[in-house]
N, C-alpha and C. Protein backbone atom coordinates (compact mmCIF):
# COMPACT_ATOMS: atom_id res chain seq x y z
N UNK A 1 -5.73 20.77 -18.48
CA UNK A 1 -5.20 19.44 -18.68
C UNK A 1 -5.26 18.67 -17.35
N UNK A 2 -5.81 17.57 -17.06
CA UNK A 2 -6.01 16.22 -16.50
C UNK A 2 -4.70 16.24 -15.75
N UNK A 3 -4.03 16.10 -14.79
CA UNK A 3 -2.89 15.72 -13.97
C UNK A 3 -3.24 14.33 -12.93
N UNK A 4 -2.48 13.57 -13.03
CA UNK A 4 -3.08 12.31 -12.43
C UNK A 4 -1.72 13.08 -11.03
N UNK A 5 -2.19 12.11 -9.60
CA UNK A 5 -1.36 12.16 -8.76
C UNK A 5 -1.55 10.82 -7.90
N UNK A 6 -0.80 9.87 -7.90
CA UNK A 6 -0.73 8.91 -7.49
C UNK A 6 0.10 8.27 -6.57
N UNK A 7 -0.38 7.72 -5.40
CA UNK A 7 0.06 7.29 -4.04
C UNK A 7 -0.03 5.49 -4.91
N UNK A 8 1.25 5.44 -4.91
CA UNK A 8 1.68 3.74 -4.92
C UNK A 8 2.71 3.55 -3.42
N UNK A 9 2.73 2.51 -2.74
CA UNK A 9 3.04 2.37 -1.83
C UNK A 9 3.22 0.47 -1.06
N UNK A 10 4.19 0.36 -0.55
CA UNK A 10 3.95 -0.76 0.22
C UNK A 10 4.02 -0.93 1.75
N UNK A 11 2.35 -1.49 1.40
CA UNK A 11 1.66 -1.48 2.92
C UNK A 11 2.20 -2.71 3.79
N UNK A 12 3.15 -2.79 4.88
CA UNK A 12 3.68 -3.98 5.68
C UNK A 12 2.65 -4.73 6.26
N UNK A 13 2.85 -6.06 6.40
CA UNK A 13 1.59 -7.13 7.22
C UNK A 13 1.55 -6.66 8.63
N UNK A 14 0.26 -6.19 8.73
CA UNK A 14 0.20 -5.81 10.04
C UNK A 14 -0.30 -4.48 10.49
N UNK A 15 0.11 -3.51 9.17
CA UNK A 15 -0.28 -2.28 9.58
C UNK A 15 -1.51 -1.94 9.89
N UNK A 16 -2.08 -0.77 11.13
CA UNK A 16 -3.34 -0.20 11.25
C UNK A 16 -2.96 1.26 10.49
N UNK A 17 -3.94 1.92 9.90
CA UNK A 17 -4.08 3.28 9.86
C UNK A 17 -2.79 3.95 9.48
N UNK A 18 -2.02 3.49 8.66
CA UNK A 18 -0.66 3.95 7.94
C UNK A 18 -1.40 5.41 7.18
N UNK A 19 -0.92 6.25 7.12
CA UNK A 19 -1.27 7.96 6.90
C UNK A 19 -0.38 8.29 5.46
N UNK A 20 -0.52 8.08 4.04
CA UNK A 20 0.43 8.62 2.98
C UNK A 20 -0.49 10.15 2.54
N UNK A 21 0.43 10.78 2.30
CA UNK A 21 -0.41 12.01 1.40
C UNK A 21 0.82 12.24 0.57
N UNK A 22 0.47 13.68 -0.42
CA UNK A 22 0.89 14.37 -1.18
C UNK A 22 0.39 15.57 -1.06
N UNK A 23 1.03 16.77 -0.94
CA UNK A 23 0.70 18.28 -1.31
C UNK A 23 0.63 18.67 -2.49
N UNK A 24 -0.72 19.65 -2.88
CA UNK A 24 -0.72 19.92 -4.26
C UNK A 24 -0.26 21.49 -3.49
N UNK A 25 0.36 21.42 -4.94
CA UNK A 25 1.11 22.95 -4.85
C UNK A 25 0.26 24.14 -5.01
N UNK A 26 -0.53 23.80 -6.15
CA UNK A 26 -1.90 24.95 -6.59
C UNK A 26 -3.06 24.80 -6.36
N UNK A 27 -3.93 25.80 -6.37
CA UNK A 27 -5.34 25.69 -6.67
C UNK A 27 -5.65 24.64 -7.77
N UNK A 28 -6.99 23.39 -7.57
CA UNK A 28 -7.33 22.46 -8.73
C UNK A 28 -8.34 22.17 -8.43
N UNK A 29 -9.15 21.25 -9.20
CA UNK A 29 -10.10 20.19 -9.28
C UNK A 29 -9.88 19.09 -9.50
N UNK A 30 -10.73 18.46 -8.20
CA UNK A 30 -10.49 16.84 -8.72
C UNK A 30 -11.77 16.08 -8.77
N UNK A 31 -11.56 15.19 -9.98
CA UNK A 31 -12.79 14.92 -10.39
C UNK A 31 -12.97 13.48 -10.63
N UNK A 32 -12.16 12.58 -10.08
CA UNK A 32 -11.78 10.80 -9.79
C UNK A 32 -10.64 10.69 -9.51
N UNK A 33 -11.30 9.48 -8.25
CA UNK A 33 -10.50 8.60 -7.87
C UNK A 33 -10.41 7.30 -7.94
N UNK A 34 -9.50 6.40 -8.18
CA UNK A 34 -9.51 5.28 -8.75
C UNK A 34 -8.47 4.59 -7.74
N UNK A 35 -8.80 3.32 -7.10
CA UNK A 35 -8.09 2.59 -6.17
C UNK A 35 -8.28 1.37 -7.12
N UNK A 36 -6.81 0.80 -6.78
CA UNK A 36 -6.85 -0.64 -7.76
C UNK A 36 -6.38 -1.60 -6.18
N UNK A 37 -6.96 -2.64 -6.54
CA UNK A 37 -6.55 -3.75 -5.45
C UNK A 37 -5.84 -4.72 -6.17
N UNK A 38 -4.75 -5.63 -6.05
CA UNK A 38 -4.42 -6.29 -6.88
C UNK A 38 -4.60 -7.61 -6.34
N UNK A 39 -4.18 -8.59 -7.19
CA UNK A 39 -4.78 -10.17 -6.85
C UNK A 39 -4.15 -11.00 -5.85
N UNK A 40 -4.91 -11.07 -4.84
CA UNK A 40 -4.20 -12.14 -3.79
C UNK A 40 -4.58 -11.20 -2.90
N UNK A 41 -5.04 -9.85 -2.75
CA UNK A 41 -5.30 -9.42 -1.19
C UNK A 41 -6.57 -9.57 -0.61
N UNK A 42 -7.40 -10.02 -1.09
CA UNK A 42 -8.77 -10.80 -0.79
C UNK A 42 -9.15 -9.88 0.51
N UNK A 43 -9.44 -8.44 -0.13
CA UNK A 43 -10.04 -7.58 1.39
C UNK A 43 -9.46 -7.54 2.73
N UNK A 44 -7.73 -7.81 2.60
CA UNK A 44 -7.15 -7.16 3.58
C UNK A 44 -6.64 -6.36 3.98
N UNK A 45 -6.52 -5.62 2.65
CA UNK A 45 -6.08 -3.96 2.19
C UNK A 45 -7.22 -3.25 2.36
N UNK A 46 -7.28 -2.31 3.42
CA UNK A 46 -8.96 -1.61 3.70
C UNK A 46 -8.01 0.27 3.29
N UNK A 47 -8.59 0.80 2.43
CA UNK A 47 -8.10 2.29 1.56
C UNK A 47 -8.79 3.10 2.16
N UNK A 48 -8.86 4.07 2.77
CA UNK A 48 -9.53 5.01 3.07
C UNK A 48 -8.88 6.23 2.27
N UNK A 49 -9.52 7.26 0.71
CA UNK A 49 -9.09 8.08 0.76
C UNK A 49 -9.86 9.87 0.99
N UNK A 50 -8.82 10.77 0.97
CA UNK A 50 -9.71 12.16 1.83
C UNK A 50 -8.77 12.89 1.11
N UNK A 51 -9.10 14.38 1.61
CA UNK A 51 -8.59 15.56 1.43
C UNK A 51 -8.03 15.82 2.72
N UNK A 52 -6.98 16.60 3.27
CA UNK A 52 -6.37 17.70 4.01
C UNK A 52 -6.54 19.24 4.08
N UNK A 53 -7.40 19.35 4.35
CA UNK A 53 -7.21 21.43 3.76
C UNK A 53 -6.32 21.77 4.77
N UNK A 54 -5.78 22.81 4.45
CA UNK A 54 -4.94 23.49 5.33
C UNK A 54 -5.11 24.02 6.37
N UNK A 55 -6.29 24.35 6.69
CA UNK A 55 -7.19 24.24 7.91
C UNK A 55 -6.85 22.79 8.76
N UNK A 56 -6.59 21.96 8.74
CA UNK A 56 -6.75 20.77 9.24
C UNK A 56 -7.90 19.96 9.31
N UNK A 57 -9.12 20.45 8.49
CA UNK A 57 -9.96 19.96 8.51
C UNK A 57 -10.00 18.67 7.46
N UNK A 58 -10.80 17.67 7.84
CA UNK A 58 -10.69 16.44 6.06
C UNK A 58 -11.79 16.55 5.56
N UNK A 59 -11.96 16.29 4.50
CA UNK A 59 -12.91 16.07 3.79
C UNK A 59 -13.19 14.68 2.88
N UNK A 60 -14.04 13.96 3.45
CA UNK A 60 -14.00 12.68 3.15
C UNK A 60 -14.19 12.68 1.09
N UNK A 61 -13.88 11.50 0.36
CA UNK A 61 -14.12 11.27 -0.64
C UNK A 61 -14.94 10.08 -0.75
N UNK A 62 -15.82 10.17 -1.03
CA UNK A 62 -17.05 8.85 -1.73
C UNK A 62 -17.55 8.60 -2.82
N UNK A 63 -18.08 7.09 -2.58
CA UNK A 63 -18.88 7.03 -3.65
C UNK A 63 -20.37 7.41 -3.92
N UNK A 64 -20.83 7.28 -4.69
CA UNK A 64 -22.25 7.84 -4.50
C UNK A 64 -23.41 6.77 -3.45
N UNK A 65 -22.67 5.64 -3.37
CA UNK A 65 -23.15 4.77 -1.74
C UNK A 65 -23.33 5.64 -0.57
N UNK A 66 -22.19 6.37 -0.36
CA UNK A 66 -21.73 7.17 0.69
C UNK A 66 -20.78 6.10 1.14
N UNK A 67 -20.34 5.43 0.80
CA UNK A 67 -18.75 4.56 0.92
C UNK A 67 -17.65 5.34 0.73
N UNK A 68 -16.90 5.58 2.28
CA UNK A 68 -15.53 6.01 2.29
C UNK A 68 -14.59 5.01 2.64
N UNK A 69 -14.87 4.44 2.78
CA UNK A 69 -13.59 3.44 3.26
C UNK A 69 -13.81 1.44 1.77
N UNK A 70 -12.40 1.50 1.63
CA UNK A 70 -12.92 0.33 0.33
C UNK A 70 -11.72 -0.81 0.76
N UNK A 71 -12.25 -1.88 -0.03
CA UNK A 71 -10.95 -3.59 0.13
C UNK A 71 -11.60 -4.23 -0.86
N UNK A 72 -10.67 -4.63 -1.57
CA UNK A 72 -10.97 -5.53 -2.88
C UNK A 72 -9.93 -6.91 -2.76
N UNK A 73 -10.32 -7.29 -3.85
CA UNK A 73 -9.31 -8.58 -4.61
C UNK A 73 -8.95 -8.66 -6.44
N UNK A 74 -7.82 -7.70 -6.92
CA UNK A 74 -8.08 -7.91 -7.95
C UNK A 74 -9.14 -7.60 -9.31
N UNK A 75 -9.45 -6.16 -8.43
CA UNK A 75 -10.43 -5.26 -9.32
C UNK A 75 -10.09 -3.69 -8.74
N UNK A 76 -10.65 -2.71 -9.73
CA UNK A 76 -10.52 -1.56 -9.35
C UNK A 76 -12.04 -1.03 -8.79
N UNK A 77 -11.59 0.17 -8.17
CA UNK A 77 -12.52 0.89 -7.49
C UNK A 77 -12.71 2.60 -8.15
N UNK A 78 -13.27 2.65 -9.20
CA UNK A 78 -13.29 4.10 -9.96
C UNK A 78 -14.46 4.50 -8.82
N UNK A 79 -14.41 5.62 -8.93
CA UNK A 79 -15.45 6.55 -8.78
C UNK A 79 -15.58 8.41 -9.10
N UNK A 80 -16.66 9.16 -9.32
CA UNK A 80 -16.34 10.35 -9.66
C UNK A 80 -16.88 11.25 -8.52
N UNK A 81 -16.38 11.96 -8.05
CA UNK A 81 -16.02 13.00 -7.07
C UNK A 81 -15.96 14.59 -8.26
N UNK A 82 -16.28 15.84 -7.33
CA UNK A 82 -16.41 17.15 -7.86
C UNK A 82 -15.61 17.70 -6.48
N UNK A 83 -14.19 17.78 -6.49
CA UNK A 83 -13.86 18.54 -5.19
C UNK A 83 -12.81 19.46 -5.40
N UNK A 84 -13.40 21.25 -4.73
CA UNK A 84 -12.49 21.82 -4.97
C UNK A 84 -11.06 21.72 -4.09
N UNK A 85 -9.43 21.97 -4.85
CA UNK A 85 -8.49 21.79 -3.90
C UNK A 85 -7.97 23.24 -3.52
N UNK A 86 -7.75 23.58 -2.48
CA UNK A 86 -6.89 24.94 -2.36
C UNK A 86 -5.46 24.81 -2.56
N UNK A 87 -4.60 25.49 -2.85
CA UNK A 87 -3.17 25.36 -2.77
C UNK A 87 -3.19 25.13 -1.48
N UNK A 88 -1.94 24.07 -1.12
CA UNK A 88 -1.46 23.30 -0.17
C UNK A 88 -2.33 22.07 0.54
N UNK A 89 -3.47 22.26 -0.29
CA UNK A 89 -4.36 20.71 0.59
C UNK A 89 -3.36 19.61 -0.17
N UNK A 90 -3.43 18.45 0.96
CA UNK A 90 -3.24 17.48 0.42
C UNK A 90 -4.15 16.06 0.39
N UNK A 91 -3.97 15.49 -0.82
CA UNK A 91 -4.70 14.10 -1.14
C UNK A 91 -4.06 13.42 0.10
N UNK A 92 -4.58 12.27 0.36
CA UNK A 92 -4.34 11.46 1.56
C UNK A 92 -5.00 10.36 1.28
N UNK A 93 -4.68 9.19 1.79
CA UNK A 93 -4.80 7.47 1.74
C UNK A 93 -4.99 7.56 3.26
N UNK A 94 -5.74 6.80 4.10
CA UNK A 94 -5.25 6.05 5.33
C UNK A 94 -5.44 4.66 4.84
N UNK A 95 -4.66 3.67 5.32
CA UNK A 95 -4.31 2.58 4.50
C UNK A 95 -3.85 1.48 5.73
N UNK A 96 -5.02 0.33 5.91
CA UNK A 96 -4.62 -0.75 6.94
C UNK A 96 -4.92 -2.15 6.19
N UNK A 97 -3.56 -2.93 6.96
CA UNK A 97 -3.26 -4.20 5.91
C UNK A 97 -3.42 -5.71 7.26
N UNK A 98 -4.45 -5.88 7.30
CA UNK A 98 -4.64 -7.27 8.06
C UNK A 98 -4.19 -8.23 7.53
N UNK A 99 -3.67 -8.23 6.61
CA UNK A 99 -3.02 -9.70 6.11
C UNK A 99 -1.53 -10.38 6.83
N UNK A 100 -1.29 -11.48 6.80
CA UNK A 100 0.43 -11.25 7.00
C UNK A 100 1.47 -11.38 6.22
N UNK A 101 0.91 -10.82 5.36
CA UNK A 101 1.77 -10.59 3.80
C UNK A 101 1.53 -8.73 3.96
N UNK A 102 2.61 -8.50 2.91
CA UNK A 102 3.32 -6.72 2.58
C UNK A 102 2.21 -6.87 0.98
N UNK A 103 1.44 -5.86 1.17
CA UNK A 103 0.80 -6.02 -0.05
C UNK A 103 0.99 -4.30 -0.58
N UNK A 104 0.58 -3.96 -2.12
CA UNK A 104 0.81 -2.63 -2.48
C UNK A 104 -0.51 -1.94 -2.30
N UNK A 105 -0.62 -0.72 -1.76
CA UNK A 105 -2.07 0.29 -2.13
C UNK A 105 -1.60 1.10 -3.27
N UNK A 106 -2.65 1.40 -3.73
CA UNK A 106 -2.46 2.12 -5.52
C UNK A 106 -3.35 2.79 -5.26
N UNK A 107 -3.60 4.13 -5.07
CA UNK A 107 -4.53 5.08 -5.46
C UNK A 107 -3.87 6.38 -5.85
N UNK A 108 -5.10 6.18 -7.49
CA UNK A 108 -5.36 7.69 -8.50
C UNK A 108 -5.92 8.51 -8.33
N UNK A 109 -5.21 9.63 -8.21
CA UNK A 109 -6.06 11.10 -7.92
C UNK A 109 -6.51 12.05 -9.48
N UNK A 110 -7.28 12.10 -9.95
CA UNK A 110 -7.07 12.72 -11.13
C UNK A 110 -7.61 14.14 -10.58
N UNK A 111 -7.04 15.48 -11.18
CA UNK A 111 -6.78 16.48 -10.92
C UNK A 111 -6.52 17.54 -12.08
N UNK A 112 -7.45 18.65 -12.10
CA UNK A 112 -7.02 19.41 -13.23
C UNK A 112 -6.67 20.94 -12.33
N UNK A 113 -5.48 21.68 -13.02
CA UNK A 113 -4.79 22.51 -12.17
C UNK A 113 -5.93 24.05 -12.67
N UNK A 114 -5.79 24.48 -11.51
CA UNK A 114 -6.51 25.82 -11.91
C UNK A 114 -5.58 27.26 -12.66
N UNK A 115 -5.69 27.50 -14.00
CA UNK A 115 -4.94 28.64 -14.53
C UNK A 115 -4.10 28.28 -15.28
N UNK A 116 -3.12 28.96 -15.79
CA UNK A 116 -1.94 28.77 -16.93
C UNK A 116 -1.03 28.12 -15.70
N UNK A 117 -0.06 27.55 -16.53
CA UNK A 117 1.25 26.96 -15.65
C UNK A 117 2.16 27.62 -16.34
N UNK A 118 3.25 28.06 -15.36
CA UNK A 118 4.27 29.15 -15.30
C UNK A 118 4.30 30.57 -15.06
């Protein structure tokens, strides 16, 4: 079963390189990510999202451009990704807001867990 994990957040006017994650608890797959921009931020919300392995190493997420880093106005940003997760990596946003307005970042992690649960 599909587990969505989602970083909603508000990004302050001004920020560089603000860092959100989440830890997945188990072994999974993730297989899209979906960033929504909402209306009025006219590409001042720049999303960067990645992986964490527990290693400390990242692992970037793209599109098939080779686009890691995204800014919209009022449209979404799907794309499909094949990435395995280990227990304890975490999803991650880096997230910078040039505007001088507090605008929201929204990014969907969709994720299916590896094995029975419980």
């Amino acid at each position: 079963m599909k587990t969505p994990v989602l970083i909603f957040e508000s990004i302050p006017a001004g920020t560089v390189r603000q860092l959100i994650e989440r830890e997945i608890k188990r072994p999974a797959k993730m297989d899209k990510v979906l960033i929504r921009f909402f209306p009025g931020q006219q590409n001042t919300l720049t999303v960067r999202p990645y992986i964490r392995k527990t290693s400390g190493a990242v692992q970037e997420l793209s599109m098939y451009t080779g686009e890691t880093s995204f800014a919209g106005d009022d449209n979404d940003v799907p794309f499909a990704v094949d990435v395995a997760i280990d227990q304890y990596d975490k999803v991650c946003i880096e997230v910078s807001n040039s505007s001088t307005y507090d605008y929201d970042a929204y990014v969907l992690f969709e994720i299916e867990y590896k094995g029975a649960v419980g």
